[in-house]
C-alpha atoms as a PDB file:
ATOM      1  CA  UNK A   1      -2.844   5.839  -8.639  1.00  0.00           C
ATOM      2  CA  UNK A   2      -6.027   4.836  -6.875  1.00  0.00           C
ATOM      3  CA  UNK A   3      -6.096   1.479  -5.024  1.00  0.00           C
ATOM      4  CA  UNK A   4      -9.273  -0.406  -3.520  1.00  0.00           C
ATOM      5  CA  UNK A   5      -8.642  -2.226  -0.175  1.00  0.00           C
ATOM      6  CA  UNK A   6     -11.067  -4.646   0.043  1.00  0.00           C
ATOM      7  CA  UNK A   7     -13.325  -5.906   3.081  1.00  0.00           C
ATOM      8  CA  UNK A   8     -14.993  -8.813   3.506  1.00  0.00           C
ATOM      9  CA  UNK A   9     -18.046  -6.939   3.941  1.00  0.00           C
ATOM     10  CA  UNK A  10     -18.023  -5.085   0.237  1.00  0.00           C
ATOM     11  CA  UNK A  11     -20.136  -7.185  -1.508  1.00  0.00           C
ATOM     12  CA  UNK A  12     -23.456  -5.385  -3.943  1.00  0.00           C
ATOM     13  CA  UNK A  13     -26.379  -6.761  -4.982  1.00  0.00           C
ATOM     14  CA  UNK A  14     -26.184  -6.444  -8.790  1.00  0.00           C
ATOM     15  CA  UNK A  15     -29.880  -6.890  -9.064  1.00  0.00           C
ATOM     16  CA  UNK A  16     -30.718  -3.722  -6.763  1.00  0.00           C
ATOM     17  CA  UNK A  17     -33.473  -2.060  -8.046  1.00  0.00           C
ATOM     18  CA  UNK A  18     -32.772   1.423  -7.421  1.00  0.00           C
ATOM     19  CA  UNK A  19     -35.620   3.264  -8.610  1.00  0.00           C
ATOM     20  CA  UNK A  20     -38.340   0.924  -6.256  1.00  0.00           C
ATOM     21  CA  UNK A  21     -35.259   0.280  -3.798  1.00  0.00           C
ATOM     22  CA  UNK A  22     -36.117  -3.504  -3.221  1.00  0.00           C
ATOM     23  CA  UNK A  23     -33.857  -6.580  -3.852  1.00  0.00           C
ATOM     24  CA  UNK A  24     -34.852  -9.672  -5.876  1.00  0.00           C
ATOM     25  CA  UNK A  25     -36.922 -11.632  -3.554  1.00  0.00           C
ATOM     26  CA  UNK A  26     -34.519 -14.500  -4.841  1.00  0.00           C
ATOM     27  CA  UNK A  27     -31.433 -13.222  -3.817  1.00  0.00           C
ATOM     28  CA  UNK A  28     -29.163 -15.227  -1.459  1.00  0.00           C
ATOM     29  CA  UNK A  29     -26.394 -12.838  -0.998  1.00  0.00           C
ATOM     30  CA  UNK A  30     -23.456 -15.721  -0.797  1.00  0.00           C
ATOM     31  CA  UNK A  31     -24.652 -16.618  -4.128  1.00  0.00           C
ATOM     32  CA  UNK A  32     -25.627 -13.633  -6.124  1.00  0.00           C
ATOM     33  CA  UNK A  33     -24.018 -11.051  -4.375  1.00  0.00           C
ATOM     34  CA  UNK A  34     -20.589  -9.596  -6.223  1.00  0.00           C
ATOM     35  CA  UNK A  35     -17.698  -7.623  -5.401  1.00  0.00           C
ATOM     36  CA  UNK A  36     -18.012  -4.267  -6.208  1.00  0.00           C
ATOM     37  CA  UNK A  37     -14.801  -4.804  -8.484  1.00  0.00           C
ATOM     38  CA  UNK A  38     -16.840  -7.162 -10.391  1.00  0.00           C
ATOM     39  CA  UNK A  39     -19.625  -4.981 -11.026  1.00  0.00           C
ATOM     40  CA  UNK A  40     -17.709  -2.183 -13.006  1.00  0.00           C
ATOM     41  CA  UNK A  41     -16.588  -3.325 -16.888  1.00  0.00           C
ATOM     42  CA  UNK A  42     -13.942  -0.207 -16.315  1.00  0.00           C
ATOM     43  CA  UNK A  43     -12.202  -0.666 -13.187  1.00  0.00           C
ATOM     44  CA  UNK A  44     -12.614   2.396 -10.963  1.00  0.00           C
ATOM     45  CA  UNK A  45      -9.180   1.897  -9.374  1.00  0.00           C
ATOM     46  CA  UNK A  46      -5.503   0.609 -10.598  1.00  0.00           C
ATOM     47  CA  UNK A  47      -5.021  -2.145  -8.217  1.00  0.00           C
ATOM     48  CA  UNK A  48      -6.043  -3.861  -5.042  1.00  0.00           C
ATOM     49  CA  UNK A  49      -4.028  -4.043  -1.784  1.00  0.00           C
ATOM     50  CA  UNK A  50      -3.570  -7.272   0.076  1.00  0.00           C
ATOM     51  CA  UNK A  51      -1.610  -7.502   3.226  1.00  0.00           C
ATOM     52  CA  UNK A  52       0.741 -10.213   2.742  1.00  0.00           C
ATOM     53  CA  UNK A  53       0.304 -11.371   5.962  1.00  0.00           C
ATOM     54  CA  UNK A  54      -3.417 -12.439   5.454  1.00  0.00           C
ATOM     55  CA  UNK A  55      -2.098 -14.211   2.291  1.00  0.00           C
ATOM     56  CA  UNK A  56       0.607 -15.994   4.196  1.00  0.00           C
ATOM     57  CA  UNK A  57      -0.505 -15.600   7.511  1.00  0.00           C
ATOM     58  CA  UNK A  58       0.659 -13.525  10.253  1.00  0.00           C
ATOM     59  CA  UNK A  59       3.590 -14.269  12.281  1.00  0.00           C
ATOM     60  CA  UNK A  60       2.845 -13.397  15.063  1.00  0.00           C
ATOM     61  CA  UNK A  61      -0.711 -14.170  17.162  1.00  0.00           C
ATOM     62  CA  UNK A  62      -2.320 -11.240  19.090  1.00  0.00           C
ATOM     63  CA  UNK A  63      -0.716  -8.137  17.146  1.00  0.00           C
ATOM     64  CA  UNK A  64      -2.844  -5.279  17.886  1.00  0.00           C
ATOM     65  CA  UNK A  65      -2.786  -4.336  14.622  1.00  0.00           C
ATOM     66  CA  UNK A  66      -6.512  -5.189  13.490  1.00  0.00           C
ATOM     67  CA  UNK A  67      -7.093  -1.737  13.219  1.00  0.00           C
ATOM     68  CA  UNK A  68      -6.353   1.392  10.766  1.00  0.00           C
ATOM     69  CA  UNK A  69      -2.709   2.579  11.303  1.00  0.00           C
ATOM     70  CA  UNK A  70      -0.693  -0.034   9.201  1.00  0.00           C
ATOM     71  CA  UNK A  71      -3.063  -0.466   6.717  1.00  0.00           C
ATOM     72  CA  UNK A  72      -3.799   3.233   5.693  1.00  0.00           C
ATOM     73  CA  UNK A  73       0.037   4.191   6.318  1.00  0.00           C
ATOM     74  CA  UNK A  74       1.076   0.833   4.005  1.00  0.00           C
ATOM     75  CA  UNK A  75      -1.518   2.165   1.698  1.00  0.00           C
ATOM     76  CA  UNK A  76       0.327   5.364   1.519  1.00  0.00           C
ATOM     77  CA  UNK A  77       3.888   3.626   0.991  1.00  0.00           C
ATOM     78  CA  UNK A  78       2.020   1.219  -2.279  1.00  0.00           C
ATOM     79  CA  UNK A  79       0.930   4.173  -4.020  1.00  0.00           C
ATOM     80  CA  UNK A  80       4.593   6.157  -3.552  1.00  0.00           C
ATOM     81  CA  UNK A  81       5.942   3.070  -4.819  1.00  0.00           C
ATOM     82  CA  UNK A  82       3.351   2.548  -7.386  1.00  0.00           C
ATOM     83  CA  UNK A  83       4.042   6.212  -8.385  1.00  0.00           C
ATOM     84  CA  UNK A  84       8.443   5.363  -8.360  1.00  0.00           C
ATOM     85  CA  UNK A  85       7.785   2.415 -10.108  1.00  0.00           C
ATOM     86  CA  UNK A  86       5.333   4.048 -13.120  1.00  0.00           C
ATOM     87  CA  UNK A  87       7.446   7.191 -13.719  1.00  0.00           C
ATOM     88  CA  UNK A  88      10.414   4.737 -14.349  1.00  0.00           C
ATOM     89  CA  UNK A  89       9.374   1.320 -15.792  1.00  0.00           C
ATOM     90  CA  UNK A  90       5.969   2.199 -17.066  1.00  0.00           C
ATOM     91  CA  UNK A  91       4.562  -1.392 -16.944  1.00  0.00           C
ATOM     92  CA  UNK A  92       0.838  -1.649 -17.050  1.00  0.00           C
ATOM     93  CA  UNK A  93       0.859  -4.121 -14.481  1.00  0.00           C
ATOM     94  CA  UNK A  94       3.523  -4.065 -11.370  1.00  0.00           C
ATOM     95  CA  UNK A  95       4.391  -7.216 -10.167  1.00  0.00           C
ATOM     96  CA  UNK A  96       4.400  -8.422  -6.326  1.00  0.00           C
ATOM     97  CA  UNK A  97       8.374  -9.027  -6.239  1.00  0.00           C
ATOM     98  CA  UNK A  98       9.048  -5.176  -7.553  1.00  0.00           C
ATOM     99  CA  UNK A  99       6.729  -3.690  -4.476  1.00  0.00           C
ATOM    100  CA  UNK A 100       8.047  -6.663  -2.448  1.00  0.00           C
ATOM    101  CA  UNK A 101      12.277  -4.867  -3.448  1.00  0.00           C
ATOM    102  CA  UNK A 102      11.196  -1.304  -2.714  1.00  0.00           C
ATOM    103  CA  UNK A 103       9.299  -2.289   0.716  1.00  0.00           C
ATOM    104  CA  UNK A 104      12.386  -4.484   1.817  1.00  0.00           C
ATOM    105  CA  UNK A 105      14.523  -1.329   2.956  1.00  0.00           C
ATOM    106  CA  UNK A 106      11.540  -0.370   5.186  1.00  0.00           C
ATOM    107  CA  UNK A 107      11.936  -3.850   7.138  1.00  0.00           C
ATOM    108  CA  UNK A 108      14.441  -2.998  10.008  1.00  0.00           C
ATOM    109  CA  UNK A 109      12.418   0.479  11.014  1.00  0.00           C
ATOM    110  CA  UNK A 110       9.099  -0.920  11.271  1.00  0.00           C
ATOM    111  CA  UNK A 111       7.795  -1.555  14.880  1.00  0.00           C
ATOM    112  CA  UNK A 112       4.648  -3.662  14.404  1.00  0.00           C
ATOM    113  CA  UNK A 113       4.872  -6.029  17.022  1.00  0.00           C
ATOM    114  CA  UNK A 114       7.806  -5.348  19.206  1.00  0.00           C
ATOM    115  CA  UNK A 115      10.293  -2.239  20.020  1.00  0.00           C
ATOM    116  CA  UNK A 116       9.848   1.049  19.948  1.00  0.00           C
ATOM    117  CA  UNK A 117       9.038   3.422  16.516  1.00  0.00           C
ATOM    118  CA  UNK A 118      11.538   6.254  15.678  1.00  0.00           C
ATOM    119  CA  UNK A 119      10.167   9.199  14.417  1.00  0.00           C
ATOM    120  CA  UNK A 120      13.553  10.976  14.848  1.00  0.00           C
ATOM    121  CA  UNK A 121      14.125  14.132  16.780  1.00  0.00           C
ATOM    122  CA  UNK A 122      14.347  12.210  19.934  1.00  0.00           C
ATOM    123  CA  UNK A 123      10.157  11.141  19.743  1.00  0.00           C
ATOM    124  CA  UNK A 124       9.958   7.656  20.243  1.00  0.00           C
ATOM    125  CA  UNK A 125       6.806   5.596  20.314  1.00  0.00           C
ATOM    126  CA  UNK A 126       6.312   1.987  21.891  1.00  0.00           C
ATOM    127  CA  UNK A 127       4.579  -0.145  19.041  1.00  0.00           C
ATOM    128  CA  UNK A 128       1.358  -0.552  21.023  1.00  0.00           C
ATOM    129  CA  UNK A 129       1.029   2.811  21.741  1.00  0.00           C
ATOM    130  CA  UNK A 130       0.346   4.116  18.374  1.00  0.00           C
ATOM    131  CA  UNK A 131      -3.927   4.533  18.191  1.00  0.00           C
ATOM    132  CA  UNK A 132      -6.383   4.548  15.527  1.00  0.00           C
ATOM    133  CA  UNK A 133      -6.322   8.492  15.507  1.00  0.00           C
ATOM    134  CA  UNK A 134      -6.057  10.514  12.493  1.00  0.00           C
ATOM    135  CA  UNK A 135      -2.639  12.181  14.035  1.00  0.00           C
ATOM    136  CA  UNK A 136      -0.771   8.937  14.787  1.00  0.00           C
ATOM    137  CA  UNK A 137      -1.860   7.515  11.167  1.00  0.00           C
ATOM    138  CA  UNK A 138      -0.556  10.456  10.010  1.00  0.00           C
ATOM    139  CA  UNK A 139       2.147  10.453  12.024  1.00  0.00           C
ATOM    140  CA  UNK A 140       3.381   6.625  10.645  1.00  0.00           C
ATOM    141  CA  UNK A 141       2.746   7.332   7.066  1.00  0.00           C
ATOM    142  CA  UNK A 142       4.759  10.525   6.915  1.00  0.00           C
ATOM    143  CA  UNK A 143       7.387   8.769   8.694  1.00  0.00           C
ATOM    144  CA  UNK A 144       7.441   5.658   6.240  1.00  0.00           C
ATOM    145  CA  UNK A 145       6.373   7.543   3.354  1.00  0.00           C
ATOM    146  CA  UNK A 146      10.136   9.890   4.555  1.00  0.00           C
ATOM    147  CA  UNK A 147      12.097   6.689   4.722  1.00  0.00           C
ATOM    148  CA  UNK A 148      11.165   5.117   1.756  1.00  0.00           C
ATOM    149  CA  UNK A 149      12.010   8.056  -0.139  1.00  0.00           C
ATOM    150  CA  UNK A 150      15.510   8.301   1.864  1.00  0.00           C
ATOM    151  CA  UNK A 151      16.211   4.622   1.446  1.00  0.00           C
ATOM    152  CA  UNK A 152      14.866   3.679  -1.532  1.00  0.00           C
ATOM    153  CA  UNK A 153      13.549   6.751  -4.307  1.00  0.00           C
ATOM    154  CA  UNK A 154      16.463   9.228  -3.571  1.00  0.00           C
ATOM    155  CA  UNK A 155      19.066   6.602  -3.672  1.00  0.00           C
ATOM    156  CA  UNK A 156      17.198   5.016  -7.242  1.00  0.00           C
ATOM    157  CA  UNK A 157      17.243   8.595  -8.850  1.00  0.00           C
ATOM    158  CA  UNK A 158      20.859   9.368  -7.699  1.00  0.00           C
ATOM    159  CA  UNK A 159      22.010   6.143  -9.052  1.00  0.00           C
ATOM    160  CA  UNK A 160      20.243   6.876 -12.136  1.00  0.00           C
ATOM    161  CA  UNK A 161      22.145  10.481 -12.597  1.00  0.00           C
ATOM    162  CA  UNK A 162      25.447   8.819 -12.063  1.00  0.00           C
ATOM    163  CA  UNK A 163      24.828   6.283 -14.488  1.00  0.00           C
ATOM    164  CA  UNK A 164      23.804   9.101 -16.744  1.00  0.00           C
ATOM    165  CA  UNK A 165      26.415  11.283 -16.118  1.00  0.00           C
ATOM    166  CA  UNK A 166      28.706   8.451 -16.350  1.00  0.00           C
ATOM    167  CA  UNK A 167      26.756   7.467 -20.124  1.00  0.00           C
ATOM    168  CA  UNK A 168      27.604  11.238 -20.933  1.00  0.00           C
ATOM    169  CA  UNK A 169      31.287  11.121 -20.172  1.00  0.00           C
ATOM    170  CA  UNK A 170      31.649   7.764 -21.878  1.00  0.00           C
ATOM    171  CA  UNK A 171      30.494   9.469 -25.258  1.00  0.00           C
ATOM    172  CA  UNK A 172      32.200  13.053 -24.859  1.00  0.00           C
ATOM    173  CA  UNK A 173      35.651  10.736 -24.570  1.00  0.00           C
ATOM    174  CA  UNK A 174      34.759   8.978 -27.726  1.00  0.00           C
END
């Protein structure tokens, strides 16, 4: 599952000549420019990822969280659910209100404006002490990317096997 997180900044010229490397002397980039989404007839990726807080605003004013960590480790946690929700629905296209029921469990851990994040085994972070490093990135996906999989896949599959198992018994009794 490959997702493309968009910028404001990833715009192409689709009229780039290459081979000279020049641009129309015509071009007016808010005009002609495209996203590079648009440029493809195949899409390169399986779906975009849009923080629902720039869609319906954020709640909060000052979060420090115009950088890296959220975004990469919520990247992370859409294509584990993306990868839950394909090996059991199959749907070509997932819709916001299944992502929005898998991400819901994941509400009363995360830290990203107040409290203090548990990464269990006694280390606790503040929320504003997390930085845009490689380790703490890491560090927050692998801990959402743990309880996801503890709250929502393990319990989904183990649900699924009882309902099985219970299927199984149902017809043996018959």
């Amino acid at each position: 599952m490959r997702f493309f997180l968009p910028d404001s900044q990833d715009l192409v010229d689709p009229t780039f000549d290459f081979e000279r490397e020049r641009r129309s002397m015509t071009r007016q980039r808010q005009r002609d420019d495209l996203y590079a989404h648009e440029v493809f007839a195949i899409p390169a990726f399986d779906g975009f990822l849009v923080s629902k807080g720039i869609v319906d605003g954020f709640g909060v004013l000052g979060s420090r969280y115009t950088l890296a960590q959220p975004i990469i480790s919520m990247g992370f946690i859409m294509d584990t659910i993306s990868e839950r929700l394909h090996d059991t629905h199959i749907p070509t296209v997932i819709q916001y209100e299944q992502y929005e029921a898998d991400l819901l469990p994941l509400k009363d851990i995360c830290r990203w404006t107040a409290g203090c994040w548990d990464f269990g085994g006694g280390q606790q972070r503040k929320w504003n002490e997390l930085q845009n490093t490689s380790k703490d990135i890491e560090l927050l996906a692998n801990h959402l990317i743990a309880q996801y999989k503890s709250r929502v896949w393990n319990r989904t599959s183990a649900a699924k096997t009882v309902k099985t198992g219970r299927a199984a018994l149902s017809r043996r009794a018959k």
